[in-house]
Protein backbone atom coordinates (compact mmCIF):
# COMPACT_ATOMS: atom_id res chain seq x y z
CA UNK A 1 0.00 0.00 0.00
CA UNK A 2 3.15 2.40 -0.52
CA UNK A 3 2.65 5.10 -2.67
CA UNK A 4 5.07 8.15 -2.79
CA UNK A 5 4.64 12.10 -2.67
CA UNK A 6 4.10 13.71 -6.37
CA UNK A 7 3.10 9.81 -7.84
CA UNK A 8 -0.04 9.87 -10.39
CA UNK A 9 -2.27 7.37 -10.06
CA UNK A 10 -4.78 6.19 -13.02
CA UNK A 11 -8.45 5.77 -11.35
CA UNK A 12 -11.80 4.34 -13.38
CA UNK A 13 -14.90 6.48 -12.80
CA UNK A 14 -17.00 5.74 -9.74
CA UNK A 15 -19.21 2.50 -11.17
CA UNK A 16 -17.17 1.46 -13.90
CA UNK A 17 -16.88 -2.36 -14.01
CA UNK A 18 -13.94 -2.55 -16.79
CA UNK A 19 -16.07 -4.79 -19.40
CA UNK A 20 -17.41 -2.32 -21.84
CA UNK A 21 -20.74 -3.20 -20.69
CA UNK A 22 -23.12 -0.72 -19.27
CA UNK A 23 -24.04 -1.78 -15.63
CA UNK A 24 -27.56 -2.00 -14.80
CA UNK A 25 -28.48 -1.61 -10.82
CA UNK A 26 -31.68 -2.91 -9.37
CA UNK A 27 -32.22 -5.55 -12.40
CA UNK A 28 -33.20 -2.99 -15.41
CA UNK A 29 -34.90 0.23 -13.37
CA UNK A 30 -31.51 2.03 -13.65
CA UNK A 31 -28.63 2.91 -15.83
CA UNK A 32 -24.98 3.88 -14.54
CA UNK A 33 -23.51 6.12 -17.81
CA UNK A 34 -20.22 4.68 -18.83
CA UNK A 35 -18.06 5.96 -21.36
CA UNK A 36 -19.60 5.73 -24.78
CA UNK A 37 -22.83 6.00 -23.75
CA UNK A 38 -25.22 8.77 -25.20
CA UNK A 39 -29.18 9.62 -24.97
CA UNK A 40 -29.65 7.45 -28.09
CA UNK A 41 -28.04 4.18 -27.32
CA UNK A 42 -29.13 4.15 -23.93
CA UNK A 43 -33.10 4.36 -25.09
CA UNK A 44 -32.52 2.07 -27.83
CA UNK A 45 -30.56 -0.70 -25.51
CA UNK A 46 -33.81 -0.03 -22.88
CA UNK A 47 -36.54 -0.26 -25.80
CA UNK A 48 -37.71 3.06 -25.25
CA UNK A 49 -38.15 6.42 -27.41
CA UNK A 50 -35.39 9.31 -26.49
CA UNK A 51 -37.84 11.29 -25.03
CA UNK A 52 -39.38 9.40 -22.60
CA UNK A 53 -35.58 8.61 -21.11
CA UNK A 54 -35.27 12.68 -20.82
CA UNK A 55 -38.90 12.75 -19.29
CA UNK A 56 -38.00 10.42 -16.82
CA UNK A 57 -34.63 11.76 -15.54
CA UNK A 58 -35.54 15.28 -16.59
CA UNK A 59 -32.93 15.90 -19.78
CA UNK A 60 -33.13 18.94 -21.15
CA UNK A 61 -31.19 17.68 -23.91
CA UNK A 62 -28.61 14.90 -24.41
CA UNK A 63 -25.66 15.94 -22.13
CA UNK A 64 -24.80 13.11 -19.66
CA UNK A 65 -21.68 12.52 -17.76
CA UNK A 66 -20.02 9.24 -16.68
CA UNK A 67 -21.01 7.75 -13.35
CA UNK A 68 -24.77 9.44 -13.60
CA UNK A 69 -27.36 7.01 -12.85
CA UNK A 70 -30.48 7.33 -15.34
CA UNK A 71 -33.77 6.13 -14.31
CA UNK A 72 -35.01 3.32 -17.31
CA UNK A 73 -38.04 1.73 -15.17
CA UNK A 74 -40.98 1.13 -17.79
CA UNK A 75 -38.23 0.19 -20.47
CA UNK A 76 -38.12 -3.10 -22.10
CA UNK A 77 -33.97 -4.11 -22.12
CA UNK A 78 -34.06 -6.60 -24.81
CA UNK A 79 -31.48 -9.08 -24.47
CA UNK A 80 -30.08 -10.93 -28.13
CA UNK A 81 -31.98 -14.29 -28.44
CA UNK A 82 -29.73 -16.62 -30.37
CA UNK A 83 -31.69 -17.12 -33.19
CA UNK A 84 -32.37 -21.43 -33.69
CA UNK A 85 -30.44 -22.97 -36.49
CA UNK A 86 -31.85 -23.65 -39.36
CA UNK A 87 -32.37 -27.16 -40.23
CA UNK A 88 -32.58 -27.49 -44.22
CA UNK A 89 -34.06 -31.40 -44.45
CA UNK A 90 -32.02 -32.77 -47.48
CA UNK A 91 -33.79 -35.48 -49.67
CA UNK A 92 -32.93 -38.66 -48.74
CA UNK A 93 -30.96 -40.15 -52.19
CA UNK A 94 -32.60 -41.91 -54.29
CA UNK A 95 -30.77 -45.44 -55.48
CA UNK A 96 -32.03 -46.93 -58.62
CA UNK A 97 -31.47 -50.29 -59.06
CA UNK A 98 -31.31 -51.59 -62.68
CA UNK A 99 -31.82 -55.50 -62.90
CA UNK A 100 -31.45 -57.28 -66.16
CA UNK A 101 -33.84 -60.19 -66.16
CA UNK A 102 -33.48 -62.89 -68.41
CA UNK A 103 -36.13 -64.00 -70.96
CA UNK A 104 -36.89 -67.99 -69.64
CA UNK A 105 -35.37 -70.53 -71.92
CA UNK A 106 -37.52 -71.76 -74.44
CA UNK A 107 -37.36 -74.84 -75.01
CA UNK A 108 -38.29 -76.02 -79.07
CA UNK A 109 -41.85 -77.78 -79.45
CA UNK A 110 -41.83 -80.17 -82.14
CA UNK A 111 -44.61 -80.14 -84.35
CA UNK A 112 -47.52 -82.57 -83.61
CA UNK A 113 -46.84 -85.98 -85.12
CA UNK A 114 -49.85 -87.74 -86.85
CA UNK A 115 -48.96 -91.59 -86.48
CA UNK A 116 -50.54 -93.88 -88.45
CA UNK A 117 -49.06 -97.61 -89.69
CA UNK A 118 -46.32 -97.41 -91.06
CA UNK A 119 -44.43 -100.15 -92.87
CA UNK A 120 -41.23 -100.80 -92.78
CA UNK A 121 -38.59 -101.18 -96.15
CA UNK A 122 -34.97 -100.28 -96.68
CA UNK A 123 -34.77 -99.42 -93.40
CA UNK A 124 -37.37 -96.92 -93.26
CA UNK A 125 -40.62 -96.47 -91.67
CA UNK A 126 -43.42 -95.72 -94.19
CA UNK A 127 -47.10 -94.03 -93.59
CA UNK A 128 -49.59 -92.19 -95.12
CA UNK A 129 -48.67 -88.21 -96.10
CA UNK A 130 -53.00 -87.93 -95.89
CA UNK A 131 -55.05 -89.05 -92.83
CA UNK A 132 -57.80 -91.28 -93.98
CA UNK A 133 -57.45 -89.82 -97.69
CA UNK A 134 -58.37 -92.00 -100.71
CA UNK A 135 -56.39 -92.00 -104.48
CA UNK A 136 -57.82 -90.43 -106.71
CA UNK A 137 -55.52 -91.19 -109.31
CA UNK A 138 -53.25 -94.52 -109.43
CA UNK A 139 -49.90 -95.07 -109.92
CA UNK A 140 -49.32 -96.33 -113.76
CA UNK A 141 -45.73 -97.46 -114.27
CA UNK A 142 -44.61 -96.12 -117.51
CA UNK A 143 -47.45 -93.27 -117.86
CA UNK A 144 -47.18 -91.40 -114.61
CA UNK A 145 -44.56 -90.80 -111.46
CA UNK A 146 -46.74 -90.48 -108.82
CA UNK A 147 -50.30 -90.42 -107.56
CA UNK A 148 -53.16 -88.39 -106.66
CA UNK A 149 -54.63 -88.60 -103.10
CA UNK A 150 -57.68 -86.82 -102.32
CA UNK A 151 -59.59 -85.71 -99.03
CA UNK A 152 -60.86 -82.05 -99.33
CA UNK A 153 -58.79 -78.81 -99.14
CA UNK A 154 -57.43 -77.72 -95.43
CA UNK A 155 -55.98 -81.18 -94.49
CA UNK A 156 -52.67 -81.53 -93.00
CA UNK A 157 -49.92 -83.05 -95.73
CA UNK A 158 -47.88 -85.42 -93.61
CA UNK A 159 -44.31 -86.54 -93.72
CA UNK A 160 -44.33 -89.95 -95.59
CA UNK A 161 -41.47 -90.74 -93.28
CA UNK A 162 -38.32 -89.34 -91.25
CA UNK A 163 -36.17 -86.86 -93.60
CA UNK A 164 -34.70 -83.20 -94.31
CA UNK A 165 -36.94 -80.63 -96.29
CA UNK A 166 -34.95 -79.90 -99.42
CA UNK A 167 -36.73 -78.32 -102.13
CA UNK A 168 -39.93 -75.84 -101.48
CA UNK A 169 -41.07 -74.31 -104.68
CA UNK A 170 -43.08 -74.58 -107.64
CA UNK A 171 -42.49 -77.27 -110.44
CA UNK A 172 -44.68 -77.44 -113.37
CA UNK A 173 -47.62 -79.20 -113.60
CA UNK A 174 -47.25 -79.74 -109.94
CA UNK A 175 -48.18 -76.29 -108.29
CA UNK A 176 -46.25 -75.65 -104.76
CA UNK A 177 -43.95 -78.71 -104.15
CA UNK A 178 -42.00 -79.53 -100.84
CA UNK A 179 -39.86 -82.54 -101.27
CA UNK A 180 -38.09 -84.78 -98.41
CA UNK A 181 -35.08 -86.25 -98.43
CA UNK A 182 -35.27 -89.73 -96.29
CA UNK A 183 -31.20 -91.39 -97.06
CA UNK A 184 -29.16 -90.99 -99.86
CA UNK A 185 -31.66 -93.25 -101.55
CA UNK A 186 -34.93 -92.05 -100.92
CA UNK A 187 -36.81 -89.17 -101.09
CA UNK A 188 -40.85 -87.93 -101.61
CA UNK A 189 -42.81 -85.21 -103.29
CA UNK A 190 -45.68 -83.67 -101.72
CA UNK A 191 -47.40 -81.22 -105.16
CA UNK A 192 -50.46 -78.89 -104.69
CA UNK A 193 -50.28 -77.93 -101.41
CA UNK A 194 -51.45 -74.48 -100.61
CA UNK A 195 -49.64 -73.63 -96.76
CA UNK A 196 -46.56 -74.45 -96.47
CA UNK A 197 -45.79 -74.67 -93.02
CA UNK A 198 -41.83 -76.42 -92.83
CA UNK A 199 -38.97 -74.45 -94.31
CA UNK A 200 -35.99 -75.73 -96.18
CA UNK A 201 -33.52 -77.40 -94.18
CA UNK A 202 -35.87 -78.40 -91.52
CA UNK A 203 -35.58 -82.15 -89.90
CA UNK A 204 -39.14 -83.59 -90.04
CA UNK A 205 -40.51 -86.44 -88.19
CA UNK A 206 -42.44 -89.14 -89.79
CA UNK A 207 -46.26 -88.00 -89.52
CA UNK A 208 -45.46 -84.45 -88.92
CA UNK A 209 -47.61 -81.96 -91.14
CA UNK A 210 -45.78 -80.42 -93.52
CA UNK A 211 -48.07 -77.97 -95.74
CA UNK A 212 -51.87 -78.08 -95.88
CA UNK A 213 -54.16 -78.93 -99.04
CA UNK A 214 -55.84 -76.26 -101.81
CA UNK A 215 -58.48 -77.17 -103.57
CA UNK A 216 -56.30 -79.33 -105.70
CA UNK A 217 -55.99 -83.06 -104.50
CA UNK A 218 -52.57 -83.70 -103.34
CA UNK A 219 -49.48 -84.99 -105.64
CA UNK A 220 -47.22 -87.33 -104.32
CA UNK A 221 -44.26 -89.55 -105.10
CA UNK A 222 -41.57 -91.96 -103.56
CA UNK A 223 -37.99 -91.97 -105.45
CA UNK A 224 -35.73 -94.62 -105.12
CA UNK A 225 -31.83 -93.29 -106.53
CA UNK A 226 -34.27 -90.84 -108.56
CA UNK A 227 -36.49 -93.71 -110.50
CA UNK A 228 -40.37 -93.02 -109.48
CA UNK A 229 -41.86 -95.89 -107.28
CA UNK A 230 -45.45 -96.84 -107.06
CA UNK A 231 -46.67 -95.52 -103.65
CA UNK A 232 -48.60 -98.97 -102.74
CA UNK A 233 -45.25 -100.78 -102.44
CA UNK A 234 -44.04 -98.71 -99.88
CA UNK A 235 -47.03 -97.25 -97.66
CA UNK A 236 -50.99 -98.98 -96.81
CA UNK A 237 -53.13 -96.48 -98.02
């Protein structure tokens, strides 16, 4: 506690806390003035007009001086309210999933068979190409290759016998023409037919329709190493 004769000594103002802040006695009815304050920010920091701080402490203008303790009851001190944060709700991402689906196998349907007898020679399994179709025209040896069979347009033309679809075309006299081969032997005609419904190339099973009848009856022969064969030697019509 020494101090010495002619020393200066630096002293705050009677109130001043050393903050900045302006000190508020009795909760917010009064004001201590510290430097910086004025009329203006006083009222504003107390919600209340500059006049009514003059009225109450009887201002006649805006001269103040530090330590003076303003009367501010009635005022409303409004104290910063931390505004809430701000919550910005992002879309959840959206995840497409792209699945490749394969087609199911398909498995090949052979065409229907239509059995009938069949007899049996060189080997090979012989049958009717018409379902209960009568000849209409004979086999002649010597006048014609093949014969006639008749039974009414629409019916199914069936493979004489097991074979390979090699020809399907027109050949005169004989309209549409598909023609089978059965070995290196043997092979048939089928003439007339109107729907074709085999394509060239195609295995065939005995019975199995090949083309459908016009209004033509149906033309057919058996070849044996490319000599014509009567029909009734090979198949029971």
């Amino acid at each position: 506690n020494n101090i010495v004769k002619g020393q200066t000594l630096r002293v705050k103002p009677f109130g001043h806390s050393g903050s900045g802040s302006a000190p508020v006695i009795n909760g917010t009815n009064t004001h201590r003035v510290v430097a910086g304050d004025t009329v203006y920010n006083i009222s504003k920091r107390y919600g209340m007009s500059e006049n009514q701080l003059r009225q109450l402490n009887n201002l006649s203008g805006n001269n103040i001086h530090l330590g003076q303790v303003l009367n501010v009851r009635g005022g409303t001190q409004s104290t910063p309210v931390a505004a809430p944060p701000v919550v910005v709700s992002q879309p959840a991402p959206v995840i497409t999933v792209t699945r490749t689906v394969e087609p199911p196998a398909v498995s090949a349907t052979p065409a229907p068979v239509s059995s009938a007898r069949a007899n049996t020679r060189d080997g090979i399994a012989w049958q009717t190409p018409m379902l209960n179709a009568r000849i209409t025209e004979p086999y002649q040896e010597g006048k014609t290759r093949g014969i006639k069979i008749g039974n009414g347009a629409g019916q199914n033309v069936l493979a004489a016998a097991t074979g390979q679809v090699i020809h399907i075309g027109p050949l005169r006299n004989h309209g549409t023409v598909v023609i089978v081969q059965h070995s290196p032997k043997y092979l048939t005609a089928y003439g007339q037919v109107q729907s074709v419904l085999v394509s060239k190339g195609q295995n065939v099973q005995r019975g199995q329709p090949l083309a459908v009848t016009g209004s033509q009856p149906l033309y057919f022969e058996i070849r044996s190493s490319g000599t014509p064969q009567n029909p009734a030697q090979y198949i029971s019509f």
